[in-house]
C-alpha atoms as a PDB file:
ATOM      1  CA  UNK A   1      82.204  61.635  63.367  1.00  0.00           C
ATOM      2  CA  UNK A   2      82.712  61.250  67.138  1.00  0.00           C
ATOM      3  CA  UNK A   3      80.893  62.049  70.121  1.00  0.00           C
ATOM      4  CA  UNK A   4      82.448  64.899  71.842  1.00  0.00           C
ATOM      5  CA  UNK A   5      80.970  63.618  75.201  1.00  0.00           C
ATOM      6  CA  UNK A   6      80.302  60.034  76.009  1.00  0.00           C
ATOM      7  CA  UNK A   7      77.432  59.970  78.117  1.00  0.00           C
ATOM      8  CA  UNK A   8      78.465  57.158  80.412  1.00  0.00           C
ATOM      9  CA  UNK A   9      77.636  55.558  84.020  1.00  0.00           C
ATOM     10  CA  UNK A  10      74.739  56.551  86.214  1.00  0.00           C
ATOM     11  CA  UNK A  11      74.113  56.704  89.577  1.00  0.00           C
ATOM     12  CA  UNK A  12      70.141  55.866  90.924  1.00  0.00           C
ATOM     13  CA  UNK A  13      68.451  56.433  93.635  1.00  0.00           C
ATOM     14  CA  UNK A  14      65.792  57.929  95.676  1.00  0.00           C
ATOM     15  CA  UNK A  15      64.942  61.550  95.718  1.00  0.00           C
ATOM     16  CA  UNK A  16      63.677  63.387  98.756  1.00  0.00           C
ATOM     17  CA  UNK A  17      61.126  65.933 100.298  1.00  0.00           C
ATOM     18  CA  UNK A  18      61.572  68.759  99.236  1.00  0.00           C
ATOM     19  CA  UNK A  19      62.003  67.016  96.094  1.00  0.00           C
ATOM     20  CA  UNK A  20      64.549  69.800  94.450  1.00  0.00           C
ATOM     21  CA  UNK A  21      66.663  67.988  92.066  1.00  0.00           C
ATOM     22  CA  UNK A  22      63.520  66.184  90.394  1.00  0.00           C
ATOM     23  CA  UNK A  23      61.890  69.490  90.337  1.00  0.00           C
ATOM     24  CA  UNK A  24      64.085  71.461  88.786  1.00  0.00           C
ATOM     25  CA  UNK A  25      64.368  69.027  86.124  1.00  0.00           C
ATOM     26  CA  UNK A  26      60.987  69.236  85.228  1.00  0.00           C
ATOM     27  CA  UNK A  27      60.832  72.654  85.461  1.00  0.00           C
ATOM     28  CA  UNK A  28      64.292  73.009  83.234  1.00  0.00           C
ATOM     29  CA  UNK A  29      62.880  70.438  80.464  1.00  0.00           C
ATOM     30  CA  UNK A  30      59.569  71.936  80.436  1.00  0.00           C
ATOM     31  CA  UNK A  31      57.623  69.512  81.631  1.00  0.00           C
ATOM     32  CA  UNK A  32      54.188  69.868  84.149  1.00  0.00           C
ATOM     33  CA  UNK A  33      55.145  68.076  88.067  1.00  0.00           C
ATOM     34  CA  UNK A  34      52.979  68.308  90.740  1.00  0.00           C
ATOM     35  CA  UNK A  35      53.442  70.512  93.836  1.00  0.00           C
ATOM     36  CA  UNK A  36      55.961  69.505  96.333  1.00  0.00           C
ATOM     37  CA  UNK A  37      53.605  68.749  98.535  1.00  0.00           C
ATOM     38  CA  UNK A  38      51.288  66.393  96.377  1.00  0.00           C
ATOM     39  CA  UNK A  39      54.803  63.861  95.884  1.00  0.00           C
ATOM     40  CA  UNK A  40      55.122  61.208  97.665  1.00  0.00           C
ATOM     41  CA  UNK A  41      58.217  59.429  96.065  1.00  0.00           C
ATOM     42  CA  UNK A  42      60.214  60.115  93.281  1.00  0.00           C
ATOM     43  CA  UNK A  43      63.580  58.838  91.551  1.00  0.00           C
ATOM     44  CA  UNK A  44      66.658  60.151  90.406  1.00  0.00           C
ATOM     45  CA  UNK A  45      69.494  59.394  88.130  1.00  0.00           C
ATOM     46  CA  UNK A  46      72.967  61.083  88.476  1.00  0.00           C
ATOM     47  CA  UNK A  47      75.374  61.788  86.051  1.00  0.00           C
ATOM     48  CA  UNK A  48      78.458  62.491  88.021  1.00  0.00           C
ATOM     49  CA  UNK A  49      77.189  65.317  90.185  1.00  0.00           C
ATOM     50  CA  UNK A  50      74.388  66.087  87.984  1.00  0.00           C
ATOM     51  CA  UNK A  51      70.973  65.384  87.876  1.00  0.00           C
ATOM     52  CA  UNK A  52      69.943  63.829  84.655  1.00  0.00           C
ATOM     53  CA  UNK A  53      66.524  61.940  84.975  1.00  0.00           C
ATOM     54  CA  UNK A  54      63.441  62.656  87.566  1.00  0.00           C
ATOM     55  CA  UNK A  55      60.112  60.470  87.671  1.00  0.00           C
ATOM     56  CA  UNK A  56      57.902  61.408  90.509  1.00  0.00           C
ATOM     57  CA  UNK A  57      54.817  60.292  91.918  1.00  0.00           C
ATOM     58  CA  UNK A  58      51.629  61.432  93.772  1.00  0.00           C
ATOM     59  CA  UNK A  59      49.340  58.584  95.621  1.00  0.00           C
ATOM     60  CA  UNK A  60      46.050  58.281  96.266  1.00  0.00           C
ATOM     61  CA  UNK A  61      44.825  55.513  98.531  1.00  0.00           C
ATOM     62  CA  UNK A  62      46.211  51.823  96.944  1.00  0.00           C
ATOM     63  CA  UNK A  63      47.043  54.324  93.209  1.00  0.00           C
ATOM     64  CA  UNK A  64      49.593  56.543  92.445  1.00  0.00           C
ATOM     65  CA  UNK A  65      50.038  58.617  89.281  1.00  0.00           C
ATOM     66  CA  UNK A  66      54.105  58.821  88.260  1.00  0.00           C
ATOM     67  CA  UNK A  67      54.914  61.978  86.298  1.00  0.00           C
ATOM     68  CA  UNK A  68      57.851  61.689  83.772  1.00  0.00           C
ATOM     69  CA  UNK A  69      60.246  60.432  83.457  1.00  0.00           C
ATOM     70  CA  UNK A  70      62.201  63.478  82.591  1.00  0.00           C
ATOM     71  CA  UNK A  71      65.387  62.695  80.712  1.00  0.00           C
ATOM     72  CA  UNK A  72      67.735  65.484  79.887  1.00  0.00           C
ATOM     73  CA  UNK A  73      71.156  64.150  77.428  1.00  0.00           C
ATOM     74  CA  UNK A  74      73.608  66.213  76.065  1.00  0.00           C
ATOM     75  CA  UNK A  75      72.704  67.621  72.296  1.00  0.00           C
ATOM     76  CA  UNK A  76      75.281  64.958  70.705  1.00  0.00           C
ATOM     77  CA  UNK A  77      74.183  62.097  73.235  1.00  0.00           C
ATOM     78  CA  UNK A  78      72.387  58.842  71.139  1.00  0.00           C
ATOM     79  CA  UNK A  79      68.816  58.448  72.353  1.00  0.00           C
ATOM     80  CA  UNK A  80      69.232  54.776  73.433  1.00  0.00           C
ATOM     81  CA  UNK A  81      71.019  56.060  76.741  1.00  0.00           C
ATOM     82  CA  UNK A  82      68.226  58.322  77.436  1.00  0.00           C
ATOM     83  CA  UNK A  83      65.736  55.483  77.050  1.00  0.00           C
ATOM     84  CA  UNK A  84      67.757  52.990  79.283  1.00  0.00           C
ATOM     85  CA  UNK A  85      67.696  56.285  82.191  1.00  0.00           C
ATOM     86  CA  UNK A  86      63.854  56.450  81.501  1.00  0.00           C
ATOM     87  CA  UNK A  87      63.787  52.607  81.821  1.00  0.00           C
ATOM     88  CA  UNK A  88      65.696  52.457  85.063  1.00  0.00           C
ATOM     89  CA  UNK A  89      63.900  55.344  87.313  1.00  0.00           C
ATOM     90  CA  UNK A  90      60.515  53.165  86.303  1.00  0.00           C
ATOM     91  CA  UNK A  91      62.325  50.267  87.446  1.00  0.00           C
ATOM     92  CA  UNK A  92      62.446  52.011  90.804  1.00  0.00           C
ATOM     93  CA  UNK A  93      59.400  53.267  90.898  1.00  0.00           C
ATOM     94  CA  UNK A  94      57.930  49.551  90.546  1.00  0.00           C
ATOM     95  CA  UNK A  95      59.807  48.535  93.027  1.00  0.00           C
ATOM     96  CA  UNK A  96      58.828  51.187  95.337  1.00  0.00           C
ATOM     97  CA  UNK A  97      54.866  50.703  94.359  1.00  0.00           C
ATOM     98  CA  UNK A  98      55.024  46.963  95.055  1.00  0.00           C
ATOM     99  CA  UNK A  99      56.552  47.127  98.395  1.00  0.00           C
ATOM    100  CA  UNK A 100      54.339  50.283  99.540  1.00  0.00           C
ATOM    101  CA  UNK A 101      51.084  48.536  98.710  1.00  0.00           C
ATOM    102  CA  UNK A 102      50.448  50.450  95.890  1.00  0.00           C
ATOM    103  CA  UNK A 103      48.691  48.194  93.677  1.00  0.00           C
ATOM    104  CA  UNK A 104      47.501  50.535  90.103  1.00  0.00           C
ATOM    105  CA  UNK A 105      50.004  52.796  88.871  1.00  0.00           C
ATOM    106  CA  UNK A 106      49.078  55.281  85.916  1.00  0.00           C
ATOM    107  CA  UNK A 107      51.158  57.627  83.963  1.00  0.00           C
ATOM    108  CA  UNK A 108      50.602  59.860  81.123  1.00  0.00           C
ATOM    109  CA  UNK A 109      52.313  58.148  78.575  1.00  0.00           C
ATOM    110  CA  UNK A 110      54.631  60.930  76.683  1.00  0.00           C
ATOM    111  CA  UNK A 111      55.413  59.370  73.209  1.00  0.00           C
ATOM    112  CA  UNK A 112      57.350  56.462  75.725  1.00  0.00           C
ATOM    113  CA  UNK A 113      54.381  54.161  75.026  1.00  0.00           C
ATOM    114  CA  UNK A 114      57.657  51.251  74.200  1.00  0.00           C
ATOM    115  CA  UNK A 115      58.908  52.239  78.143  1.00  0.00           C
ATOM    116  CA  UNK A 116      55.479  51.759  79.859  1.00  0.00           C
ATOM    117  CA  UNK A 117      54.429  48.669  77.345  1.00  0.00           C
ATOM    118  CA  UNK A 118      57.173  46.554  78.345  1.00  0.00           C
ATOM    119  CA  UNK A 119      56.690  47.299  81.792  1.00  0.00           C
ATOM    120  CA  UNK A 120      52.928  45.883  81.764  1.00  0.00           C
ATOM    121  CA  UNK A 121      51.288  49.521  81.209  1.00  0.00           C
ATOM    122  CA  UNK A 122      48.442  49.916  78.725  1.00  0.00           C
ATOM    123  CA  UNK A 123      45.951  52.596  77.811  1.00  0.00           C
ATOM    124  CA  UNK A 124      43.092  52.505  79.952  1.00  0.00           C
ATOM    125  CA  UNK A 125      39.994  55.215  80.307  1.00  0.00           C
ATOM    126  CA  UNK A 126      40.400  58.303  81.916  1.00  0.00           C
ATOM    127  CA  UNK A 127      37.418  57.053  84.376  1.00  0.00           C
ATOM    128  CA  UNK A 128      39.663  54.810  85.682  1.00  0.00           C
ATOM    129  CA  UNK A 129      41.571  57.201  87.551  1.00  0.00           C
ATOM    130  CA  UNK A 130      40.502  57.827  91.233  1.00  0.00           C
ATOM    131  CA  UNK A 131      38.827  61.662  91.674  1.00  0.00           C
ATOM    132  CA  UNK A 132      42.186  63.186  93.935  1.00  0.00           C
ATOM    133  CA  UNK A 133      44.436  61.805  90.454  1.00  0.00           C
ATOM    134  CA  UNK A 134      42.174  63.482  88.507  1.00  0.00           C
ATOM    135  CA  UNK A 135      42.807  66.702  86.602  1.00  0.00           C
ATOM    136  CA  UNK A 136      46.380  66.319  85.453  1.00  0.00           C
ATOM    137  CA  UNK A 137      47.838  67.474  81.747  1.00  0.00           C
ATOM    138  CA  UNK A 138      48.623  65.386  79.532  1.00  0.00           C
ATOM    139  CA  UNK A 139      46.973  63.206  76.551  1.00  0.00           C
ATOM    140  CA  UNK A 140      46.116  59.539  77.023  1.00  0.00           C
ATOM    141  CA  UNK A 141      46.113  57.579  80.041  1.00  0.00           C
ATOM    142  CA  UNK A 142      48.100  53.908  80.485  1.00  0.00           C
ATOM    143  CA  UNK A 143      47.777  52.200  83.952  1.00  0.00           C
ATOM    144  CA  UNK A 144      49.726  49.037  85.666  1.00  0.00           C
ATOM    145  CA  UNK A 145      47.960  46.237  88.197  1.00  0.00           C
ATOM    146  CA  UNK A 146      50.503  44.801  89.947  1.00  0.00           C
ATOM    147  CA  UNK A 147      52.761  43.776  87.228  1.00  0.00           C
ATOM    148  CA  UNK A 148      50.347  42.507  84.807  1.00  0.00           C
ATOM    149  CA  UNK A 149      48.492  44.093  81.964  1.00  0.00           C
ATOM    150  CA  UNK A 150      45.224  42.480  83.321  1.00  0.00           C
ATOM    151  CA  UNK A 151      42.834  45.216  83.549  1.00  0.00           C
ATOM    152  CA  UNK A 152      38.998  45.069  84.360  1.00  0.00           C
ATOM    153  CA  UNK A 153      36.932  47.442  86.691  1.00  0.00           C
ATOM    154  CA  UNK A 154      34.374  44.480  86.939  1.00  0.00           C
ATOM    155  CA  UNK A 155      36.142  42.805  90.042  1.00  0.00           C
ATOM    156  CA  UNK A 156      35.454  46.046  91.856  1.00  0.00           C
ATOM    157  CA  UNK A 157      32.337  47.502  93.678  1.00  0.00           C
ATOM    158  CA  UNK A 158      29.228  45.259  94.711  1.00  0.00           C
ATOM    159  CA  UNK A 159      28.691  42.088  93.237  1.00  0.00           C
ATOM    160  CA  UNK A 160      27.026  41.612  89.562  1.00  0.00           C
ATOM    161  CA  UNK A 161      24.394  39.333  88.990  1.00  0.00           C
ATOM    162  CA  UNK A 162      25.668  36.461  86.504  1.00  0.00           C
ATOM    163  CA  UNK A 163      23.157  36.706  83.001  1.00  0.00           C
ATOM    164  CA  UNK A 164      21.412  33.595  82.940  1.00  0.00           C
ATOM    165  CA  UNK A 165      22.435  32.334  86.583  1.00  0.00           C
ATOM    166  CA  UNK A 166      20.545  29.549  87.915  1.00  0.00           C
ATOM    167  CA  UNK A 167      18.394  30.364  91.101  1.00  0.00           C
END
């Protein structure tokens, strides 16, 4: 049987304040965003003149929280091009974070646990998120340091005393 639509090249980049096109694609899948004026950044990808894939973000100090992404395929499209859209507006996003100083990402993770895994995401506790992040829907919590899936509050805060340190 064959695809009455081929769901082919995309276009990515950038979305701006007043972030429309990624809001309205959150709002037409269903899916929670933050208030306009909580974003910070957000990414878009285009299918011809259409808006196809939103992932925005809200920052907090040296964090930022992404929300999506938000894919939206024709009924008869496979679900590996969804996933590659999905794949590419993170891609942008850690670019973005890296070169803004943003050093911890998190994200609710959305059943794309395979997305934000291979991107050096994993589940962390909800503690971990700074109090202005806090408070946002969603079940489970994954977070990215700077590329690497190296995660340990114990760097952070006033020094520890070593057990059994010499005096």
């Amino acid at each position: 049987m064959e695809r009455s639509e081929v769901w082919g090249e995309h276009v990515y980049r950038p979305l701006t304040a007043p972030w429309s096109a990624g809001l309205e694609l959150f709002r037409f899948a269903g899916a929670w965003a933050p208030s306009p004026d909580q974003i910070v950044s957000g990414w878009g990808a285009w299918h011809g003149e259409r808006v196809c894939g939103a992932l925005l973000a809200e920052r907090s100090a040296s964090c930022a929280m992404l929300h999506g992404p938000v894919v939206v395929a024709p009924a008869d499209a496979p679900p590996e091009p969804a996933l590659v859209v999905a794949t590419e507006l993170l891609a942008g996003a850690l670019r973005h974070a890296e070169g803004e100083g943003v050093d911890t990402l998190f994200t609710r993770p959305q059943g794309l646990d395979r997305i934000w895994v291979r991107h050096g995401f994993i589940p962390v506790p909800e503690a971990e998120l700074p109090k202005a992040l806090r408070g946002r829907p969603g079940v489970g919590l994954f977070g990215w340091r700077g590329g690497t899936a190296l995660w340990s509050a114990a760097g952070r805060g006033a020094p520890r005393a070593r057990a059994g340190a010499q005096r």
